[in-house]
C-alpha atoms as a PDB file:
ATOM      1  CA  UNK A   1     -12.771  34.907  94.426  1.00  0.00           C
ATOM      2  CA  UNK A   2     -15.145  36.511  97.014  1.00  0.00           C
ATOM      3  CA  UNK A   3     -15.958  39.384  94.237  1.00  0.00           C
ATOM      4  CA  UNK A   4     -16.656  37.268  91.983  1.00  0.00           C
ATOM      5  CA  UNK A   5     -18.984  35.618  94.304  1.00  0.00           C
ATOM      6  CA  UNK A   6     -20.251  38.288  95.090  1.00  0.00           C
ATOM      7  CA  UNK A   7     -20.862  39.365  92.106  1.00  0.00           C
ATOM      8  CA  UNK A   8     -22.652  35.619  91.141  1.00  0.00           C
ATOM      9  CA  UNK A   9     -25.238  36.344  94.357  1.00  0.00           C
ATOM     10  CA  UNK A  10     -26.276  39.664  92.697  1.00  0.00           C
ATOM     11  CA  UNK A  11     -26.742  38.611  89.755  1.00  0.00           C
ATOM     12  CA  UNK A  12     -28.942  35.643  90.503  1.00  0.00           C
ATOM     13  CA  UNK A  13     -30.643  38.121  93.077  1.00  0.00           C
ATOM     14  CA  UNK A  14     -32.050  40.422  90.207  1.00  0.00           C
ATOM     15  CA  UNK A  15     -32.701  37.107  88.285  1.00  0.00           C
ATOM     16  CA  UNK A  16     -34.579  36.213  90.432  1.00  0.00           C
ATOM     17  CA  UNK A  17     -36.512  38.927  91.365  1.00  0.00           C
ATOM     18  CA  UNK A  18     -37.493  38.934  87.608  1.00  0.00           C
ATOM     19  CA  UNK A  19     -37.875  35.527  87.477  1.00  0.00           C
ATOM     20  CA  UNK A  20     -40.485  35.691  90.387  1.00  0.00           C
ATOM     21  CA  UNK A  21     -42.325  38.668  89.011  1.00  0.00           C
ATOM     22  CA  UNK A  22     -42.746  36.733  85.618  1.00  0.00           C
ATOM     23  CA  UNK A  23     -45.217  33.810  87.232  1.00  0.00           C
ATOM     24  CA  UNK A  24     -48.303  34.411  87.672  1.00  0.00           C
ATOM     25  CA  UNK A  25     -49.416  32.942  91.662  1.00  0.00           C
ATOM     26  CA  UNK A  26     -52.577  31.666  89.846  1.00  0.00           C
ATOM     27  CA  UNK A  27     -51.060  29.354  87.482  1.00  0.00           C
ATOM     28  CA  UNK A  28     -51.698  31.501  84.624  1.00  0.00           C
ATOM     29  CA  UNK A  29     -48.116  32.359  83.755  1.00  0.00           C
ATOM     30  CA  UNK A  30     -46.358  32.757  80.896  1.00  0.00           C
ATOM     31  CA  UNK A  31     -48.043  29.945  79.271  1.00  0.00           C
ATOM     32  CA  UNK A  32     -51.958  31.687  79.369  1.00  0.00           C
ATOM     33  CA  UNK A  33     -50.160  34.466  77.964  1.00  0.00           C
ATOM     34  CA  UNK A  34     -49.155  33.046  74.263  1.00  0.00           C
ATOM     35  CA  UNK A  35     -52.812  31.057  74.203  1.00  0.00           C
ATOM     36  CA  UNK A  36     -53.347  27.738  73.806  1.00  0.00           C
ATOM     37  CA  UNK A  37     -51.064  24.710  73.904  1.00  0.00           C
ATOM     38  CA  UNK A  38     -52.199  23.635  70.961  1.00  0.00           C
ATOM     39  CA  UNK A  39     -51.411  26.844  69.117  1.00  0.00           C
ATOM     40  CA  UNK A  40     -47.857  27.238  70.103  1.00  0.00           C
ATOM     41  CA  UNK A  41     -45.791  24.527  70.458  1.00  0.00           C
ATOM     42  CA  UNK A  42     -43.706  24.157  74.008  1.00  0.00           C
ATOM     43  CA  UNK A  43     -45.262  26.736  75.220  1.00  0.00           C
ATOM     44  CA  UNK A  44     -46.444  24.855  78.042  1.00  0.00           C
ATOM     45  CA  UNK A  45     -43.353  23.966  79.473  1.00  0.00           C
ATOM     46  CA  UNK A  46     -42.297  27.758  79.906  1.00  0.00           C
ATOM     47  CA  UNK A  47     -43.731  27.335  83.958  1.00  0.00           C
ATOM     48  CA  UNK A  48     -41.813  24.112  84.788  1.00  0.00           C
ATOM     49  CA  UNK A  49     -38.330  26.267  83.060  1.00  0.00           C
ATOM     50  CA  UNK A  50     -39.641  29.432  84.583  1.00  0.00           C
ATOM     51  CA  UNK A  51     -39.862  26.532  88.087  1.00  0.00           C
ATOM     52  CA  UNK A  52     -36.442  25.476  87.472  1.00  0.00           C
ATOM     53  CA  UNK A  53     -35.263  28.560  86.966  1.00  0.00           C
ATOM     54  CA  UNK A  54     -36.311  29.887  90.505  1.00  0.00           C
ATOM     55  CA  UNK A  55     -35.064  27.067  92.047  1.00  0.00           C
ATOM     56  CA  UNK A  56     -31.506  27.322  90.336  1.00  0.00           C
ATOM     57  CA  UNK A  57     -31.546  31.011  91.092  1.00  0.00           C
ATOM     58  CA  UNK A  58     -32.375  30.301  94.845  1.00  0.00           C
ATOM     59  CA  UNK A  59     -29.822  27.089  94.916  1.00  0.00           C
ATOM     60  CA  UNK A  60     -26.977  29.631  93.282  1.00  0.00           C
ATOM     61  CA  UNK A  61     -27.613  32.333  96.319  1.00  0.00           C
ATOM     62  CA  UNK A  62     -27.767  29.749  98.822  1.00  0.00           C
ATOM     63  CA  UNK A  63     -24.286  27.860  97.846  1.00  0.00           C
ATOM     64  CA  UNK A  64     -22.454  30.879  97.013  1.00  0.00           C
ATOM     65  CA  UNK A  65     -23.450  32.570 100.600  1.00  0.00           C
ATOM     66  CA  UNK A  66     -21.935  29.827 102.316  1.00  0.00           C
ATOM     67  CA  UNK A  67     -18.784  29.791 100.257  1.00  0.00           C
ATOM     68  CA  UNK A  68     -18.320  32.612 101.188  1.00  0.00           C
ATOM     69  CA  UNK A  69     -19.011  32.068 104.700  1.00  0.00           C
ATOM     70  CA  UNK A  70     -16.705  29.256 104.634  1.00  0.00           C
ATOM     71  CA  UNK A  71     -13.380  31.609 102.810  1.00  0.00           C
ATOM     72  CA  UNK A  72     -14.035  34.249 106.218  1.00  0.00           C
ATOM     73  CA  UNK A  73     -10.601  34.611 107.712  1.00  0.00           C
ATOM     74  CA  UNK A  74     -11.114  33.573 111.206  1.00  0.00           C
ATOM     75  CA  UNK A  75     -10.316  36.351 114.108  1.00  0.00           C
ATOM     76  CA  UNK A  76      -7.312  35.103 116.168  1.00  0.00           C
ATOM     77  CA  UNK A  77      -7.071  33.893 119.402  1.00  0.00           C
ATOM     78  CA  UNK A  78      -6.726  36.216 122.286  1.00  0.00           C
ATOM     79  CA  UNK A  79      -3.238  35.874 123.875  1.00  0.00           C
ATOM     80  CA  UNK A  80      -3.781  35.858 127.380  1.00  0.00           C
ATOM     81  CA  UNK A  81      -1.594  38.048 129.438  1.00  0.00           C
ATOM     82  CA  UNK A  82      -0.534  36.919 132.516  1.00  0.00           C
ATOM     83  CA  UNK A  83      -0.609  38.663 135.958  1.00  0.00           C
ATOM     84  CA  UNK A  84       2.393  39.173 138.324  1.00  0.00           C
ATOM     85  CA  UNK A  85       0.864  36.515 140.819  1.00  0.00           C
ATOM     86  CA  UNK A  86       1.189  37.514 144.442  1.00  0.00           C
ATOM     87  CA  UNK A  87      -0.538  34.825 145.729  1.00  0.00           C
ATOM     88  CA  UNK A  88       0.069  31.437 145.591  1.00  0.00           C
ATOM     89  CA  UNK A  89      -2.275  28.480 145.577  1.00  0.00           C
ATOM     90  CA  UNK A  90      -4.659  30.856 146.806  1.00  0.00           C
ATOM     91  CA  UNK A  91      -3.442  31.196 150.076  1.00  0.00           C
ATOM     92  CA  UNK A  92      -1.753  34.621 151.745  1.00  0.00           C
ATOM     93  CA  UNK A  93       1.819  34.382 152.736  1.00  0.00           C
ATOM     94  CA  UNK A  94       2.858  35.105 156.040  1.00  0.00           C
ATOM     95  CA  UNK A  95       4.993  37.721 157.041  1.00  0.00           C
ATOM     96  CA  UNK A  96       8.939  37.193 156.742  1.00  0.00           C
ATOM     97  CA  UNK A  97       9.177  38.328 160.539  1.00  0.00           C
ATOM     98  CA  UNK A  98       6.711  36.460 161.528  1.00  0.00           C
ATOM     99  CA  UNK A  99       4.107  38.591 162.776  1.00  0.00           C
ATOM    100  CA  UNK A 100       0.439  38.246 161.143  1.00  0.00           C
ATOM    101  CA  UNK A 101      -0.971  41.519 160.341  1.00  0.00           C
ATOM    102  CA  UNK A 102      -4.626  42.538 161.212  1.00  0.00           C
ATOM    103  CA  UNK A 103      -6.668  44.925 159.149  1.00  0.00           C
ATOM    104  CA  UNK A 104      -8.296  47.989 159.911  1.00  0.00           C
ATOM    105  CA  UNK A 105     -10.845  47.603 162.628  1.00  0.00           C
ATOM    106  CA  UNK A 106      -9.390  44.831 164.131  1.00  0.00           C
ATOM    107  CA  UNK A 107     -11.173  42.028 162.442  1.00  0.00           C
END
């Protein structure tokens, strides 16, 4: 499924890229290039398809990218590994003979 995908968002990409190169920023298109309306029939409407095209295109990329997204395998969970404690609570135990030791430097 993600190849295929894949596949779909490359294939719109190039579309695209054609479909982009094809109109004309000035409004000129497609359309100024076959003359007149009134000469050729339909004509005309080749800038709103070449319009809807882009947008399709554009639509097709942006839903298949987060389909993909979406089928990711998520990474698992860390399993936490768990310390030989020799502490408890936080506090130091005391000596089994009783004695409390000092450290170095006698602090």
């Amino acid at each position: 499924m993600d190849i295929l995908l894949s596949a779909l968002i490359i294939l719109s990409s190039i579309l695209l890229i054609l479909a982009v190169y094809i109109q004309n920023p000035k409004g000129g298109g497609i359309s100024s290039d076959f003359g007149s309306p009134s000469q050729l029939g339909g004509v005309q409407k080749s800038n709103e398809f070449i319009d809807k095209l882009t947008w399709s295109l554009a639509g097709i990329i942006v839903v298949s990218s987060i389909l993909i997204t979406i089928r990711q395998p998520k990474p698992p969970k860390p399993i936490e590994q768990k310390a030989p404690k020799t502490e408890q609570n936080g506090n130091q135990q005391a000596p089994a003979d009783g004695k409390t030791k000092t450290p170095a430097g006698g602090q």
